[in-house]
N, C-alpha and C. Protein backbone atom coordinates (compact mmCIF):
# COMPACT_ATOMS: atom_id res chain seq x y z
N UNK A 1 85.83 150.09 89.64
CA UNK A 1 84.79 149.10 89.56
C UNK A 1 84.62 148.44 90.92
N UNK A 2 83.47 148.25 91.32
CA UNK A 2 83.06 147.60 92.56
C UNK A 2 83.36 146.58 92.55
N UNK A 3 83.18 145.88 93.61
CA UNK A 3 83.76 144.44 93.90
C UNK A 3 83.13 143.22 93.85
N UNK A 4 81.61 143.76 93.71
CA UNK A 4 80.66 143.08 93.33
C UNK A 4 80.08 143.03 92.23
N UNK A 5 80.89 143.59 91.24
CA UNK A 5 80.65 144.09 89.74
C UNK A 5 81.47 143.55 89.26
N UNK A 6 82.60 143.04 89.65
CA UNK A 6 83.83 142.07 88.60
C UNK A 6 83.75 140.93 89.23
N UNK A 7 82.95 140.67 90.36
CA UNK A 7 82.70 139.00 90.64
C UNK A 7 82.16 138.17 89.79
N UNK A 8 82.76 136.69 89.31
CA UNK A 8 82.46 136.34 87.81
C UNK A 8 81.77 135.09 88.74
N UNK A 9 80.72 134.63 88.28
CA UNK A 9 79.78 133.22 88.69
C UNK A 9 80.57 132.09 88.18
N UNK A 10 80.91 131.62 88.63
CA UNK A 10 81.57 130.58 88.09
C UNK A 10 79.90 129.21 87.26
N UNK A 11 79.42 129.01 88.10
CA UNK A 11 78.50 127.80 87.97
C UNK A 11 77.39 128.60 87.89
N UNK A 12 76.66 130.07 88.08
CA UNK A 12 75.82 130.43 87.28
C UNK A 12 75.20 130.16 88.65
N UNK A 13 73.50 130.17 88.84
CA UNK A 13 73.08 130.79 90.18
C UNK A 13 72.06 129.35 90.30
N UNK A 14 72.41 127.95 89.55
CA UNK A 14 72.17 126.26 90.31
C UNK A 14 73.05 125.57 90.60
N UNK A 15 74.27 126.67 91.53
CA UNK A 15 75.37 125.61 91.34
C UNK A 15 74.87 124.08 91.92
N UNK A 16 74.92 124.20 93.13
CA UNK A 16 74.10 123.13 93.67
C UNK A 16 73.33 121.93 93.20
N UNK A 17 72.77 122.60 91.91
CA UNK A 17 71.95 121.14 91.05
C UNK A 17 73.05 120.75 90.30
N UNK A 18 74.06 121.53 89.74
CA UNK A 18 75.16 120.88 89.09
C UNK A 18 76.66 120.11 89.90
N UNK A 19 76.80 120.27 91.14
CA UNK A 19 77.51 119.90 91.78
C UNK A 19 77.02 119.04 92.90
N UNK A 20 77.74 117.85 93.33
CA UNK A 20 77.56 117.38 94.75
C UNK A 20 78.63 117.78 95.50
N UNK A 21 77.83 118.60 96.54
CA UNK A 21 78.92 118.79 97.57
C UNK A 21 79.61 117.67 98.74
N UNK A 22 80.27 118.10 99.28
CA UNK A 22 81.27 117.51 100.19
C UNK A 22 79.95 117.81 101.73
N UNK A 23 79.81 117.20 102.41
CA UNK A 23 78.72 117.45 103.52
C UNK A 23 79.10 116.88 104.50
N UNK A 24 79.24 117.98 105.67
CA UNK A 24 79.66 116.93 106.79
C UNK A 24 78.51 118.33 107.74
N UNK A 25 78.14 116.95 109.22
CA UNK A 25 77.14 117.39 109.73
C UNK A 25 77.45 117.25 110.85
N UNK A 26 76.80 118.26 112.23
CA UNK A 26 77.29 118.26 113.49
C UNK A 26 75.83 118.53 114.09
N UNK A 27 76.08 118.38 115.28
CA UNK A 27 74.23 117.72 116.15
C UNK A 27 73.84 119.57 115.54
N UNK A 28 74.15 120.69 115.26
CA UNK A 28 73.18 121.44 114.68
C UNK A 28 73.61 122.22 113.56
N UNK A 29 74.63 122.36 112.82
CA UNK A 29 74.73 122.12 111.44
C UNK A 29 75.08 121.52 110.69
N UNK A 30 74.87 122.01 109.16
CA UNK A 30 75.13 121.68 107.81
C UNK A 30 75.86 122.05 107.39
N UNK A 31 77.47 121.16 107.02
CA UNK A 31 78.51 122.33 106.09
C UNK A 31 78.43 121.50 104.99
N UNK A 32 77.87 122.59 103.56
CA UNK A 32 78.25 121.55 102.48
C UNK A 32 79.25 122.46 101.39
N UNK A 33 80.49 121.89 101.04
CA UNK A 33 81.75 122.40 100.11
C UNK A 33 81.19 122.02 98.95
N UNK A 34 81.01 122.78 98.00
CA UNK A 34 80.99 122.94 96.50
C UNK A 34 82.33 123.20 96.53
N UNK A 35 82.94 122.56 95.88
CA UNK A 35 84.40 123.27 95.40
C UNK A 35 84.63 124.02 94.14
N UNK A 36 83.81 123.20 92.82
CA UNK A 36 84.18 123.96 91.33
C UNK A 36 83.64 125.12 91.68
N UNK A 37 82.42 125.47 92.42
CA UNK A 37 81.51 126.59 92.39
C UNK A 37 82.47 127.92 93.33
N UNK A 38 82.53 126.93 94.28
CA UNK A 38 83.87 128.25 95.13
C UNK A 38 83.08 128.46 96.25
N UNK A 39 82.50 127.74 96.95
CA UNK A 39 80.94 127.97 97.82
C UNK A 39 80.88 127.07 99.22
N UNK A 40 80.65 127.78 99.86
CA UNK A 40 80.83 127.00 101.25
C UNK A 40 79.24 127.17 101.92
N UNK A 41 78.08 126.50 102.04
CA UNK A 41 77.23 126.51 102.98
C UNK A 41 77.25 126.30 104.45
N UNK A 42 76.63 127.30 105.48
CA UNK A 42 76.54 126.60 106.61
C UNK A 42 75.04 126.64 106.88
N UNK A 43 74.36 125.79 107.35
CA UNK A 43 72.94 126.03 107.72
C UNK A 43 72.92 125.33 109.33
N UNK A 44 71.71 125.84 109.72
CA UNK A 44 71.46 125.28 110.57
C UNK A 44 70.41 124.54 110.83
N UNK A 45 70.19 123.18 111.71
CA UNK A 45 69.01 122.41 111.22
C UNK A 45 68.77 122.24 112.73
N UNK A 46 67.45 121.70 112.93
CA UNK A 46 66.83 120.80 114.15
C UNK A 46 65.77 119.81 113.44
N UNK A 47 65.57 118.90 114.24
CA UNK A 47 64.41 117.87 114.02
C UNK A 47 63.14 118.40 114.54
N UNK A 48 62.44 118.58 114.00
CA UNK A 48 60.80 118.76 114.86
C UNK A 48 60.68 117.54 115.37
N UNK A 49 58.76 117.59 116.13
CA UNK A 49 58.56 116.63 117.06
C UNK A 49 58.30 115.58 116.25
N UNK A 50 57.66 115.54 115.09
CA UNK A 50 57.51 114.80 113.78
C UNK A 50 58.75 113.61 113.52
N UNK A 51 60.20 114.09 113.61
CA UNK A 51 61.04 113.91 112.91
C UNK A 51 61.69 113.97 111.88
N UNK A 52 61.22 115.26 111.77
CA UNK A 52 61.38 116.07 110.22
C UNK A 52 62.75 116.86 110.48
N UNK A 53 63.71 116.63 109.80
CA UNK A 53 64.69 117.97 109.55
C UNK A 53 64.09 119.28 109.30
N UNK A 54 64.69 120.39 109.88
CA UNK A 54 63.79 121.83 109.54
C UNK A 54 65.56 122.41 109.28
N UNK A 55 65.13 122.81 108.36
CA UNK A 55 66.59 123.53 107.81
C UNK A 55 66.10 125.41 108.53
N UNK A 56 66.68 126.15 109.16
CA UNK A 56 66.14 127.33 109.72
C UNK A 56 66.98 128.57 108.66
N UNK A 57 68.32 128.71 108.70
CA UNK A 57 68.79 129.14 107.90
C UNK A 57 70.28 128.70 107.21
N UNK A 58 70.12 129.66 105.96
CA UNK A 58 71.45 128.64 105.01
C UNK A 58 72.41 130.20 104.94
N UNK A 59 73.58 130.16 105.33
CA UNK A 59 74.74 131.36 104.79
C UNK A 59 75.87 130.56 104.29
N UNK A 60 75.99 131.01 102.59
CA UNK A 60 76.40 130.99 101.53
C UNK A 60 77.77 131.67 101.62
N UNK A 61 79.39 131.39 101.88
CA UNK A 61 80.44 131.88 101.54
C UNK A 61 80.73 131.56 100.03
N UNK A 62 81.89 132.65 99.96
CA UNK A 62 81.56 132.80 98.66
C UNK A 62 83.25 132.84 98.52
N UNK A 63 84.09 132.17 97.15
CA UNK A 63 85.37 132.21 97.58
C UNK A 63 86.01 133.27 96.85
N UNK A 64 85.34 133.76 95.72
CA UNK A 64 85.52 135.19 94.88
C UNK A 64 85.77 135.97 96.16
N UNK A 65 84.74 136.43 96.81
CA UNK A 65 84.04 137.23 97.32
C UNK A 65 85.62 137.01 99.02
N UNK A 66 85.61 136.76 99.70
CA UNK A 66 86.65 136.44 100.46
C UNK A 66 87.67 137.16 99.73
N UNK A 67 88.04 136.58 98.57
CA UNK A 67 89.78 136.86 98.03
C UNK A 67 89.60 138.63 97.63
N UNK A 68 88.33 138.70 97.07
CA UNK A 68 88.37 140.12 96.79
C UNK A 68 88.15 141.19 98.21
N UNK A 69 87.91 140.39 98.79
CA UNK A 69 88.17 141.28 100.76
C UNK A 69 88.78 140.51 101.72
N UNK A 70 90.02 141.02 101.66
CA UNK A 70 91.14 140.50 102.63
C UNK A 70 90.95 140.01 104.17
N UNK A 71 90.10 141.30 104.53
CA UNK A 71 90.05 141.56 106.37
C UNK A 71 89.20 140.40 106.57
N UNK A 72 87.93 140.43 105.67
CA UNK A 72 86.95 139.13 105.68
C UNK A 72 87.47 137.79 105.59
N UNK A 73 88.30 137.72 104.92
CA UNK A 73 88.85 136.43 104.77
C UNK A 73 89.80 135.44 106.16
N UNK A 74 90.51 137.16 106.28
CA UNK A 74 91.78 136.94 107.48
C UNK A 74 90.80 136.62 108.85
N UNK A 75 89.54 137.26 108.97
CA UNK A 75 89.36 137.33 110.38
C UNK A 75 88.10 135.29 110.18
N UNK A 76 88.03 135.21 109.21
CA UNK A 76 87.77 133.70 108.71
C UNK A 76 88.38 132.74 109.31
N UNK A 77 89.70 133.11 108.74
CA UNK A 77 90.62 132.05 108.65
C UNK A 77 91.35 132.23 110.22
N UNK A 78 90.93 133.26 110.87
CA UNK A 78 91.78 133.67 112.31
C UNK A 78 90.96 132.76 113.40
N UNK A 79 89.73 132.66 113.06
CA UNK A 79 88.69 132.25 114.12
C UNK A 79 88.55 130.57 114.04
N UNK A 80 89.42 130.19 112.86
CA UNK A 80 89.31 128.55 112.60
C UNK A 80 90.25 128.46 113.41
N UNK A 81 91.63 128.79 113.08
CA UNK A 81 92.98 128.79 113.51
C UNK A 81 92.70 128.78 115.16
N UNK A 82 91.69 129.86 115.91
CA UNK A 82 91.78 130.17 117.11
C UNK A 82 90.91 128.79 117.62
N UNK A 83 89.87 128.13 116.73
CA UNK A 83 89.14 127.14 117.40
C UNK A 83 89.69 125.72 117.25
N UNK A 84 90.92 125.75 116.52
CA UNK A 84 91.38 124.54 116.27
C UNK A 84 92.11 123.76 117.57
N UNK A 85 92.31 122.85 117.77
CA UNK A 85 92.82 121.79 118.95
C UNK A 85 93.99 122.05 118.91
């Protein structure tokens, strides 16, 4: 069985309307932690000339999805480790 075939949804595909995430923000992204869901967002934003937030794009980690691929996870967790102070 594939690996994307025994991945179970935990929160079903609004996690987001059912959860508040954890959100912390840096001059150009968005990280927001769902935790029950298992879900890590990063997006990236700028202000237009307006002063509008423009969200450009959102990538969705997934914590099923990690545990069921090792190398993905390790080279994750290698690149925090390598950027940490």
């Amino acid at each position: 069985m594939k690996g994307e075939d025994i991945m179970a949804k935990r929160y079903g595909d609004r996690y987001w309307e059912k959860e508040a995430p954890v959100e912390i923000r840096t001059r150009q992204l968005i990280l927001r932690y769902y935790q029950q869901a298992g879900k890590l967002q990063v997006a990236h934003y700028f202000t237009d000339r307006d002063g509008r937030e423009v969200v450009t794009r959102t990538v969705t980690l997934d914590q099923e999805d990690l545990q069921l691929h090792p190398q993905a996870r390790d080279l994750l967790v290698g690149v925090m480790e390598e950027w940490a102070p």
